[in-house]
Each structure stands twice: as C-alpha cells, then as structure tokens.
C-alpha atoms as a PDB file:
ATOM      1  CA  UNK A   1      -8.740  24.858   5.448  1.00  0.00           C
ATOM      2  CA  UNK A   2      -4.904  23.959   5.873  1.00  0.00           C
ATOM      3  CA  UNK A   3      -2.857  21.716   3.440  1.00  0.00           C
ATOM      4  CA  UNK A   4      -3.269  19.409   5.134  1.00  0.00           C
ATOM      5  CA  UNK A   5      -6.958  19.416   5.770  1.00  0.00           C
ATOM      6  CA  UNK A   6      -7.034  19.707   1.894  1.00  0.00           C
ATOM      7  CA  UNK A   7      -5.082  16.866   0.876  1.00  0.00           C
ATOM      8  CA  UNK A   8      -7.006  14.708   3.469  1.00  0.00           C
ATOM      9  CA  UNK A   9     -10.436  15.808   1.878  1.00  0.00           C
ATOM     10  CA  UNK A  10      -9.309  15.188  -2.002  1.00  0.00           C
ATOM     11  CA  UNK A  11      -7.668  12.006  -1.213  1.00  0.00           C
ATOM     12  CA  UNK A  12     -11.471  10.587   0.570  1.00  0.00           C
ATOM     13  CA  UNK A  13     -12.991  12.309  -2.307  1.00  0.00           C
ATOM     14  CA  UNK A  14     -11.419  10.023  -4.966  1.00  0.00           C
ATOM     15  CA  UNK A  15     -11.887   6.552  -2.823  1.00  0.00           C
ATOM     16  CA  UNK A  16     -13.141   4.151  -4.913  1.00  0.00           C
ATOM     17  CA  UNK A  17     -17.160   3.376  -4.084  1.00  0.00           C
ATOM     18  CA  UNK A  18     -16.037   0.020  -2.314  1.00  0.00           C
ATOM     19  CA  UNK A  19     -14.031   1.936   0.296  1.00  0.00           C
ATOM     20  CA  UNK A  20     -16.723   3.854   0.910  1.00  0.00           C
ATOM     21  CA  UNK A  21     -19.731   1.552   1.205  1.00  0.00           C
ATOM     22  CA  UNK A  22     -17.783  -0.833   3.782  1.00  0.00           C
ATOM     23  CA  UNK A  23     -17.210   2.423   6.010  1.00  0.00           C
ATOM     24  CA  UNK A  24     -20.796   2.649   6.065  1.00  0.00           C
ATOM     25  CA  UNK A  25     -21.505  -0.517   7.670  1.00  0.00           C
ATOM     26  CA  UNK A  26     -21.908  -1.257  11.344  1.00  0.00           C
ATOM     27  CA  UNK A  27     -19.043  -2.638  13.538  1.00  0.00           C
ATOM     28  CA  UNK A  28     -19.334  -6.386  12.850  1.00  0.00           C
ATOM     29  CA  UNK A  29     -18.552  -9.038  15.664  1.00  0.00           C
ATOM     30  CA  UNK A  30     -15.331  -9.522  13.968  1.00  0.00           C
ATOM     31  CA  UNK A  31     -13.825  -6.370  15.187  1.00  0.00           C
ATOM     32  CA  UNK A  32     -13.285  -8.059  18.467  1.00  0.00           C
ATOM     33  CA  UNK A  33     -10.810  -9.865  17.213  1.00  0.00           C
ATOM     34  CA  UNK A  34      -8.681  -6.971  16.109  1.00  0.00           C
ATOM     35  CA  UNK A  35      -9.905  -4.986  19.254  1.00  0.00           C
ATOM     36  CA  UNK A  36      -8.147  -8.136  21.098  1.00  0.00           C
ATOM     37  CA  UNK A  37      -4.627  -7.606  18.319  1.00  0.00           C
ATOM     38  CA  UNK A  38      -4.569  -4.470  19.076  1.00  0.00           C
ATOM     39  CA  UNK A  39      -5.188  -4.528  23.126  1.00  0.00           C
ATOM     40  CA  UNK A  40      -2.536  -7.534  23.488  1.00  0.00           C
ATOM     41  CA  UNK A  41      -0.012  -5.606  21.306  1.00  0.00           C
ATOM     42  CA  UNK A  42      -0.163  -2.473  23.726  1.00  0.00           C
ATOM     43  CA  UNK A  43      -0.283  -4.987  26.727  1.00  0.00           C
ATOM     44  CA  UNK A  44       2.651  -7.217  26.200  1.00  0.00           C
ATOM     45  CA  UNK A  45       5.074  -5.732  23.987  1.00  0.00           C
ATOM     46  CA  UNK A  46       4.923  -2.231  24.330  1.00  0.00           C
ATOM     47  CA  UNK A  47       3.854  -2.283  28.075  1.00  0.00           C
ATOM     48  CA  UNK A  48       1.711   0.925  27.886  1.00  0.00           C
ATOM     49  CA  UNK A  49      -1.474   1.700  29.912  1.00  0.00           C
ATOM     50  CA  UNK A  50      -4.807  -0.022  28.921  1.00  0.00           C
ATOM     51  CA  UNK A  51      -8.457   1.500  29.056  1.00  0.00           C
ATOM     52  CA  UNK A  52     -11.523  -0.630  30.232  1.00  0.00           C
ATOM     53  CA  UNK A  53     -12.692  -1.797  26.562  1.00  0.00           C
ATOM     54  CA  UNK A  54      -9.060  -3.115  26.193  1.00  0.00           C
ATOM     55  CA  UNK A  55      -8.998  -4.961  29.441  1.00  0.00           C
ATOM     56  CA  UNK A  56     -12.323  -6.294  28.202  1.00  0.00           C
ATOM     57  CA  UNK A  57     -11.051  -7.593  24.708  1.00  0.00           C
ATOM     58  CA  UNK A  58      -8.658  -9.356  26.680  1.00  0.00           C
ATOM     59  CA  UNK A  59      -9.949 -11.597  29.125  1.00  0.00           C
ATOM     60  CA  UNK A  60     -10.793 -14.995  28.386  1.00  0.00           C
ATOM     61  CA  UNK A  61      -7.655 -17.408  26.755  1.00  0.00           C
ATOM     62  CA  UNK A  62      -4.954 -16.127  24.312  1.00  0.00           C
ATOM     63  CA  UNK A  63      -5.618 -16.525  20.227  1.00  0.00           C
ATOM     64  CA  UNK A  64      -3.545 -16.286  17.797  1.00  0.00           C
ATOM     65  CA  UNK A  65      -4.087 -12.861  15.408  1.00  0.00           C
ATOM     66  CA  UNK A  66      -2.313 -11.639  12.548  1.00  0.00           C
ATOM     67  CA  UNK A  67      -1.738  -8.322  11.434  1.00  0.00           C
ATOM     68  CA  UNK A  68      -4.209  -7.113   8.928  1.00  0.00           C
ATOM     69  CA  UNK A  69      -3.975  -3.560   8.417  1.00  0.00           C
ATOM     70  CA  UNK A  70      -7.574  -3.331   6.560  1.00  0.00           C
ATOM     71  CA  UNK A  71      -9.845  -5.129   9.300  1.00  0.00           C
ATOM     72  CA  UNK A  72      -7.409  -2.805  11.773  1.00  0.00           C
ATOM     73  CA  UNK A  73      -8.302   0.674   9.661  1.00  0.00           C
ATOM     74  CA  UNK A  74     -11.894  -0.039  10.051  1.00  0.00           C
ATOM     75  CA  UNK A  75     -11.883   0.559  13.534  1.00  0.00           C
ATOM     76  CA  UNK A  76     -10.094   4.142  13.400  1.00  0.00           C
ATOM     77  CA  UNK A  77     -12.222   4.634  10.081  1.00  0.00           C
ATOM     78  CA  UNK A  78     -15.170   4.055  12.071  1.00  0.00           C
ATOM     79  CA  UNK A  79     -14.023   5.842  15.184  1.00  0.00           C
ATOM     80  CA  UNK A  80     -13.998   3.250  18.045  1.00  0.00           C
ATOM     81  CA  UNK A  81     -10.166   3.349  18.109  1.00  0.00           C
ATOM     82  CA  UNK A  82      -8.198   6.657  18.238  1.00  0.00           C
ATOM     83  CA  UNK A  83      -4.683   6.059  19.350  1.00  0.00           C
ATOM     84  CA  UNK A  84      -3.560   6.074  15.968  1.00  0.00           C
ATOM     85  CA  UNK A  85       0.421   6.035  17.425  1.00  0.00           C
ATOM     86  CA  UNK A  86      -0.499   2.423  18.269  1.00  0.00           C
ATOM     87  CA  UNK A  87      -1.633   2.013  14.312  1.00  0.00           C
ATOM     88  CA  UNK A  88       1.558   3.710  13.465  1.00  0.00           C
ATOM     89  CA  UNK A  89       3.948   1.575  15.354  1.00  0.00           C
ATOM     90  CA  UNK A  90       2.163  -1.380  13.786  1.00  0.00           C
ATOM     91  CA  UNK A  91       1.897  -0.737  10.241  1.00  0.00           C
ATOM     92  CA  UNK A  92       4.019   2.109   9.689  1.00  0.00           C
ATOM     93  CA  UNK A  93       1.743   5.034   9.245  1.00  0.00           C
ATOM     94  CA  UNK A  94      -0.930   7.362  10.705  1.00  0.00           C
ATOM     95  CA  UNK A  95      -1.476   9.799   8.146  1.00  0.00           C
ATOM     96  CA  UNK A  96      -4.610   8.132   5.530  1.00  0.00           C
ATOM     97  CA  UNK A  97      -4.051   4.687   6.586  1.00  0.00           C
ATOM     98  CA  UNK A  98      -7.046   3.601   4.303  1.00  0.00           C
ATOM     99  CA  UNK A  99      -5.308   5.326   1.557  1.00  0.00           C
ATOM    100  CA  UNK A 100      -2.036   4.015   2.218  1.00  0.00           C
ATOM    101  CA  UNK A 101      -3.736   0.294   2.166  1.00  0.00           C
ATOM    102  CA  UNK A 102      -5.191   1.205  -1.142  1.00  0.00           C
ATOM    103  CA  UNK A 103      -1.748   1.955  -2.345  1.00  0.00           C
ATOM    104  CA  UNK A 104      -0.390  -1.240  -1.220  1.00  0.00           C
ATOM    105  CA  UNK A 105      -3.331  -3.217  -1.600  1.00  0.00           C
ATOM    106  CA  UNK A 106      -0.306  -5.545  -4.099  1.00  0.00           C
ATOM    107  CA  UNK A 107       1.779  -5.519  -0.988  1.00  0.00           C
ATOM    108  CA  UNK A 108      -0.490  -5.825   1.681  1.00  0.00           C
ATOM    109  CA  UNK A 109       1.612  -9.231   2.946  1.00  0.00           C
ATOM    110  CA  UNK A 110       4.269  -7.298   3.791  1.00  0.00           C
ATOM    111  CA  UNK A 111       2.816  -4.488   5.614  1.00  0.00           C
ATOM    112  CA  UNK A 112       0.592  -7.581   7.557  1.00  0.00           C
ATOM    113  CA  UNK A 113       3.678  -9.546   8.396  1.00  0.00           C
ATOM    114  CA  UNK A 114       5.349  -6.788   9.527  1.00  0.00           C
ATOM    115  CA  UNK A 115       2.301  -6.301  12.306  1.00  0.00           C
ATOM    116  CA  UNK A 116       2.414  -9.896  13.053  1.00  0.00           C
ATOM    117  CA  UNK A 117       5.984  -9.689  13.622  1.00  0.00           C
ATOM    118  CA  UNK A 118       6.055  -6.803  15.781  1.00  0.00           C
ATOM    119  CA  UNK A 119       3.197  -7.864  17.987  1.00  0.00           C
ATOM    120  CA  UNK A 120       3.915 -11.303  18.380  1.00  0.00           C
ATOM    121  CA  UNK A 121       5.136 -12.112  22.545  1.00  0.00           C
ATOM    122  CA  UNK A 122       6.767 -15.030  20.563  1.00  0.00           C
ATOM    123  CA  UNK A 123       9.039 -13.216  17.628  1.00  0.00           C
ATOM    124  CA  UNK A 124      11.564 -10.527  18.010  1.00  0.00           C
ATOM    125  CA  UNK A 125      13.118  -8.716  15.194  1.00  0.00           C
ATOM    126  CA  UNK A 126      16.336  -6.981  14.288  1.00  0.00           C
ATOM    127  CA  UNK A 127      17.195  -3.188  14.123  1.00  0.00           C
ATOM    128  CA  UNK A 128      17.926  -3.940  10.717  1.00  0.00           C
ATOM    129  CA  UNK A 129      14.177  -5.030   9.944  1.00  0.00           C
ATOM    130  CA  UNK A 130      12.844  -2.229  11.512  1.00  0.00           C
ATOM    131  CA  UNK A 131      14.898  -0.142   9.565  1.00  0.00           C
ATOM    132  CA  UNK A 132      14.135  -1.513   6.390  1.00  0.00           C
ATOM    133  CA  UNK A 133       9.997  -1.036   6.653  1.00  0.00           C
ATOM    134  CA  UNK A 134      10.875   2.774   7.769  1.00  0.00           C
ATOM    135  CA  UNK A 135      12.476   2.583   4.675  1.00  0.00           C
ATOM    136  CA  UNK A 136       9.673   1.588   2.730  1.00  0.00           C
ATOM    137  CA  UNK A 137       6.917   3.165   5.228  1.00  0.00           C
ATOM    138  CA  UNK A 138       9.356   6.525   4.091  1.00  0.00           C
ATOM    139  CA  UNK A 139       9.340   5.749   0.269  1.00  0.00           C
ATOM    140  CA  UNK A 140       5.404   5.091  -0.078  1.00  0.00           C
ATOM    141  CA  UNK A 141       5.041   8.378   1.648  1.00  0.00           C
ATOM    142  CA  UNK A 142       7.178  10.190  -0.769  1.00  0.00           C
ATOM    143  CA  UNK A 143       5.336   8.565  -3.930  1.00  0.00           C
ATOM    144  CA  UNK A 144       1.904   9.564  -2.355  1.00  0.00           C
ATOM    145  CA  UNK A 145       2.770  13.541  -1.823  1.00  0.00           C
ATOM    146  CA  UNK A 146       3.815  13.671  -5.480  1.00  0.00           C
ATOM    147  CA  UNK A 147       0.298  11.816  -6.021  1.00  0.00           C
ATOM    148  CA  UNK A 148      -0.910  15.123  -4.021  1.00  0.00           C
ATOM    149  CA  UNK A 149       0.472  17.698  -5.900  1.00  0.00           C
ATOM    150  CA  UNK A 150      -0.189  15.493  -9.574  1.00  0.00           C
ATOM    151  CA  UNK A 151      -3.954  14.650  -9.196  1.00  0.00           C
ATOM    152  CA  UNK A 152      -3.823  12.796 -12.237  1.00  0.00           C
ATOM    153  CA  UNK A 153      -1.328  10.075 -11.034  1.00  0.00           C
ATOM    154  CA  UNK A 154      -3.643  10.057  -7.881  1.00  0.00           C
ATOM    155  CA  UNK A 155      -6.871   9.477 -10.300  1.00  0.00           C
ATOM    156  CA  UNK A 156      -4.732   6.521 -12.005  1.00  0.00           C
ATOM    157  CA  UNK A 157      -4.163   4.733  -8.665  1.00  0.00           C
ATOM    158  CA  UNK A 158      -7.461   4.556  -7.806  1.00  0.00           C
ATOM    159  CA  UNK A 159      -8.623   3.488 -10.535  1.00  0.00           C
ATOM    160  CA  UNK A 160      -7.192   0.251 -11.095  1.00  0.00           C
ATOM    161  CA  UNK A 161      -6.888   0.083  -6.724  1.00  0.00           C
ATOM    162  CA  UNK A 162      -3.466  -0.521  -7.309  1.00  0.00           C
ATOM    163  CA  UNK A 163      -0.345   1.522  -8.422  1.00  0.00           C
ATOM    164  CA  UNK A 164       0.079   1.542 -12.098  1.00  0.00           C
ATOM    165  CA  UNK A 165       3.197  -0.627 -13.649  1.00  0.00           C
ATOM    166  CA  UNK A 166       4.482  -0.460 -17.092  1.00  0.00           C
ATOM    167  CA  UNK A 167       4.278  -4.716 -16.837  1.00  0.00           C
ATOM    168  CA  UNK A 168       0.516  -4.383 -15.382  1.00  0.00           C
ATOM    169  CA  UNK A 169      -1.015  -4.604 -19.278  1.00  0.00           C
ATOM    170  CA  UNK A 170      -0.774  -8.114 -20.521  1.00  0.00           C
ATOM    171  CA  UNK A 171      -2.508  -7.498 -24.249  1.00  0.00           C
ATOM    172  CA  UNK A 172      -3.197  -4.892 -26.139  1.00  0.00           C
ATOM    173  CA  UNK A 173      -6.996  -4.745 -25.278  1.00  0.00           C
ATOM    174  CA  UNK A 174      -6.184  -3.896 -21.858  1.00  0.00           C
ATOM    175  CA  UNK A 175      -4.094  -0.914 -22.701  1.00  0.00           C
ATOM    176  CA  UNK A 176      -6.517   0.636 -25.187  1.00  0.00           C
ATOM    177  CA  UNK A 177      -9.305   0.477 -22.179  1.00  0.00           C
ATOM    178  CA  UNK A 178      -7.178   2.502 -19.990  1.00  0.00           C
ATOM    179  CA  UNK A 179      -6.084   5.104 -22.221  1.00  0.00           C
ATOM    180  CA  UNK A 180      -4.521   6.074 -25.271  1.00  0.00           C
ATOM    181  CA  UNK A 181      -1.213   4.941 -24.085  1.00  0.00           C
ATOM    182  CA  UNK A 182      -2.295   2.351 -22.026  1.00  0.00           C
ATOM    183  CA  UNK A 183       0.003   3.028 -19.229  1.00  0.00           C
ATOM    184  CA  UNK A 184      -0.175   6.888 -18.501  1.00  0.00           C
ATOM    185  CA  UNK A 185      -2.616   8.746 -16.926  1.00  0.00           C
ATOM    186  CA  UNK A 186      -3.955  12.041 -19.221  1.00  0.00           C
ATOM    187  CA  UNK A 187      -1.354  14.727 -19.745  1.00  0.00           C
ATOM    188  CA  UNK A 188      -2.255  17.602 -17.318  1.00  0.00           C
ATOM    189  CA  UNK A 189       0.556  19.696 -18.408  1.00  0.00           C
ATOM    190  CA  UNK A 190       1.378  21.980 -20.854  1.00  0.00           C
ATOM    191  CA  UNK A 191       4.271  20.362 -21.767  1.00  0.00           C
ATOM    192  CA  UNK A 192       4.794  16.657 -23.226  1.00  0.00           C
ATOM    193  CA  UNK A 193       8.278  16.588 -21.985  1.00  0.00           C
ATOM    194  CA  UNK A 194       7.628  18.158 -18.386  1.00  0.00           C
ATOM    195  CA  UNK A 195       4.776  15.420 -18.225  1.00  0.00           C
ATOM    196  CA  UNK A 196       7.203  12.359 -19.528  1.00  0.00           C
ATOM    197  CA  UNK A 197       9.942  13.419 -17.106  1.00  0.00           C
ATOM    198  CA  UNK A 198       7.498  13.601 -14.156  1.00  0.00           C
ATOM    199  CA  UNK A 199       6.060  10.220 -15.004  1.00  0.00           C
ATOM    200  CA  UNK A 200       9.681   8.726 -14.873  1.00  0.00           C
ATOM    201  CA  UNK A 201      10.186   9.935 -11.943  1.00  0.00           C
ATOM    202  CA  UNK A 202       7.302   8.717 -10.645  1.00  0.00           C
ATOM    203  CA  UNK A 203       7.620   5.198 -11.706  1.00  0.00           C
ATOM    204  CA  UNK A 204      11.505   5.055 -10.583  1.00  0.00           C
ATOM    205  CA  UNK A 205       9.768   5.772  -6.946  1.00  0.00           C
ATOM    206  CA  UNK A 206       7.023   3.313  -7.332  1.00  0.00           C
ATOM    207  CA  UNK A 207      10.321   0.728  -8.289  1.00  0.00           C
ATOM    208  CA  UNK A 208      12.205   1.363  -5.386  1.00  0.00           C
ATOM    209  CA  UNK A 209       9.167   0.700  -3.426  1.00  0.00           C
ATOM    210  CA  UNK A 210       9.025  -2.436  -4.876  1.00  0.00           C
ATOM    211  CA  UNK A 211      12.679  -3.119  -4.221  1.00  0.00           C
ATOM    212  CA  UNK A 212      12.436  -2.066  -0.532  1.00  0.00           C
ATOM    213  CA  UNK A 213       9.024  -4.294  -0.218  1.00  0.00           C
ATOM    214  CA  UNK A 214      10.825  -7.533  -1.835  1.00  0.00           C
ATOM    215  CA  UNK A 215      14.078  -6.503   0.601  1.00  0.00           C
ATOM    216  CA  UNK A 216      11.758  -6.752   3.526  1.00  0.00           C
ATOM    217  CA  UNK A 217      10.184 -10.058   2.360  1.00  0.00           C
ATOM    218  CA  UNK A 218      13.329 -12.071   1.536  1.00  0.00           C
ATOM    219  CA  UNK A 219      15.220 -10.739   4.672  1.00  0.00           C
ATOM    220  CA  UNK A 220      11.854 -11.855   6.944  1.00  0.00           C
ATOM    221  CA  UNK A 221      13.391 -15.343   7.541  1.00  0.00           C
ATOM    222  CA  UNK A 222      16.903 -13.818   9.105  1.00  0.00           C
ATOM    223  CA  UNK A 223      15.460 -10.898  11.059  1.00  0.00           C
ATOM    224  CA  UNK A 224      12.258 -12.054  12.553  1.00  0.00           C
ATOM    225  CA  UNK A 225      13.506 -15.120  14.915  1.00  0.00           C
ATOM    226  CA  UNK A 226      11.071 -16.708  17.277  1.00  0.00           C
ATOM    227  CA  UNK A 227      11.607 -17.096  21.123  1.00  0.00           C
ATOM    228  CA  UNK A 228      10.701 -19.277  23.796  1.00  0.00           C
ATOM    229  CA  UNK A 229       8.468 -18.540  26.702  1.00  0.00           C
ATOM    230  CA  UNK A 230      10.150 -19.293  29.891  1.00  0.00           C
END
C-alpha cells in the first residue's frame, strides 16, 4: 500500500458514523438534479463531450441548480460519476472530496457559490476570483496533509465535524467536555513545546484559511458579474 493509498484509508477510517450511514443509502431521485448540474456544466461552459446518461439528464426545459458540493460527492462516493476533473474544476478538489467537505462543512457557502458561479451560462468571473479559491482550494490542502502526518489534529476535526477554533468554546462547560484544555487535541509528543509550536502552526493555517474564505466572499459581488443571453 502507497502513501497515498494509506492516507486515503485512515482518513475514511475516522469519518464520523453520519458520513458513513448516508453512503450506504441508495441513489435517491434527487440525484437527478445534480446529474442535470453537473451534465449542463460540462455542456455549456466547458464545451466537452457528453455520454448518453448526460444527454439524458438533460433533455426536457432548463432549471436552475446551485452548486452543492455534498449532494455532488454522493454521486462519486457512490460511484455513478467518475470524472472527478469535472468535480475538481467545480469545487476545487479531487483528492477526498467528502473529507474536504467535512473540513469546510463552516464554509460550505463559499465552496457552493463558487460552483454556482462557475457553472452558471449566465455569470462570468474574473481571473482574479479564480485565483483567489486556488488560493484557498491550496491552503485547505496544506492544513489537511499536516492533519495526515498529526493524527491527533485529524481525530479533533472530526470530532466536532468542523475545524477546531480557539473562539469555538463559549463557557467553560464546553471546554472541560472536550479536553483538559478545552481547545487542544491530546499531546502525542514527547515534548510539550514541540506539541505547542506545532499547534500554532496549525491554527495560523486554519486562520489564513479563514482569511482567504472571507476574501473570496466579500470580493463575490465585484468578480462574479452576470451576462445577458443574446
């Protein structure tokens, strides 16, 4: 088994039981629908080749679909979609996209807008908007390999389902539930130090991801302009 094969196995391995039961389900109707985002994203702005089940999802009159990058993962989850570089070009990533969701479960209106943006016949956006969510796309990546190599910060993320903040706590009560400290994960290493400097780090990435995700947000209205059919 590679590295990569590895990480891959102990990131399912630690999905929260949620994650798990919904993959367990069967297709449900409302698939179509995201069948149909997907299908009229490869169709009309990226002009690219369509199977039969695409052509299929597409016939009948035009709705209106938002991005949603968890409804979307379901179908490569499940295994009736597999061009994951369409996935990519969506919402920024191929590699775990259920466990990049997880991670920004908090942010999830950003990744989604970003889909709707980029798949909408009616909405073209800047260089400088795609260039900010490869930014971020970039940075969450970078926070979830040191989540790879530090299984305990990987443990802490899932579970809460969300990435740990030293704001999250509101009282007391909630910290002592968590954890001695209330907003670390236990100290796997042998030094306190080592572990305190790695934490920093960790949260000074999880910050700029937070900066880059409010950057993308604010600069939405500027960069994302809507055009007119002719």
């Amino acid at each position: 088994m590679n590295n990569e094969q590895e990480k891959q196995t102990r990131s399912s391995s630690k999905r929260p039981k949620w994650v798990m039961e919904k993959l367990a389900r069967p297709e449900p109707e409302s698939h179509a629908k995201r069948h149909y985002f997907i299908a009229k994203f490869k169709r009309d702005k990226l002009g690219v080749p369509l199977d039969a089940r695409d052509h299929a999802y597409l016939t009948g009159p035009p709705i209106e679909v938002d991005g949603h990058l968890s409804k979307d993962i379901e179908l490569y989850e499940h295994g009736y979609r597999h061009d994951y570089d369409i996935l990519e070009k969506l919402y920024g990533t191929r590699r775990d996209p259920l466990d990049f969701y997880i991670f920004m479960m908090n942010q999830r209106k950003v990744i989604n807008d970003h889909a709707t943006d980029v798949a909408s016949a009616h909405r073209v956006c800047t260089a400088k908007y795609h260039e900010r969510f490869i930014a971020l796309v970039a940075a969450v990546e970078d926070l979830r390999d040191i989540q790879a190599k530090e299984p305990c910060f990987l443990e802490y993320e899932y579970e809460f389902d969300m990435p740990p903040s030293s704001g999250y706590y509101s009282d007391s009560s909630d910290a002592e539930e968590s954890g001695e400290d209330g907003d670390e994960p236990a100290n796997v290493y042998g030094s306190d130090l080592d572990f305190q400097e790695k934490w920093r780090i960790y949260h000074l990435k999880r910050d700029k991801i937070m900066g880059l995700c409010q950057s993308l947000q604010f600069s939405r209205g500027k960069e994302v302009k809507s055009i007119t059919s002719p």
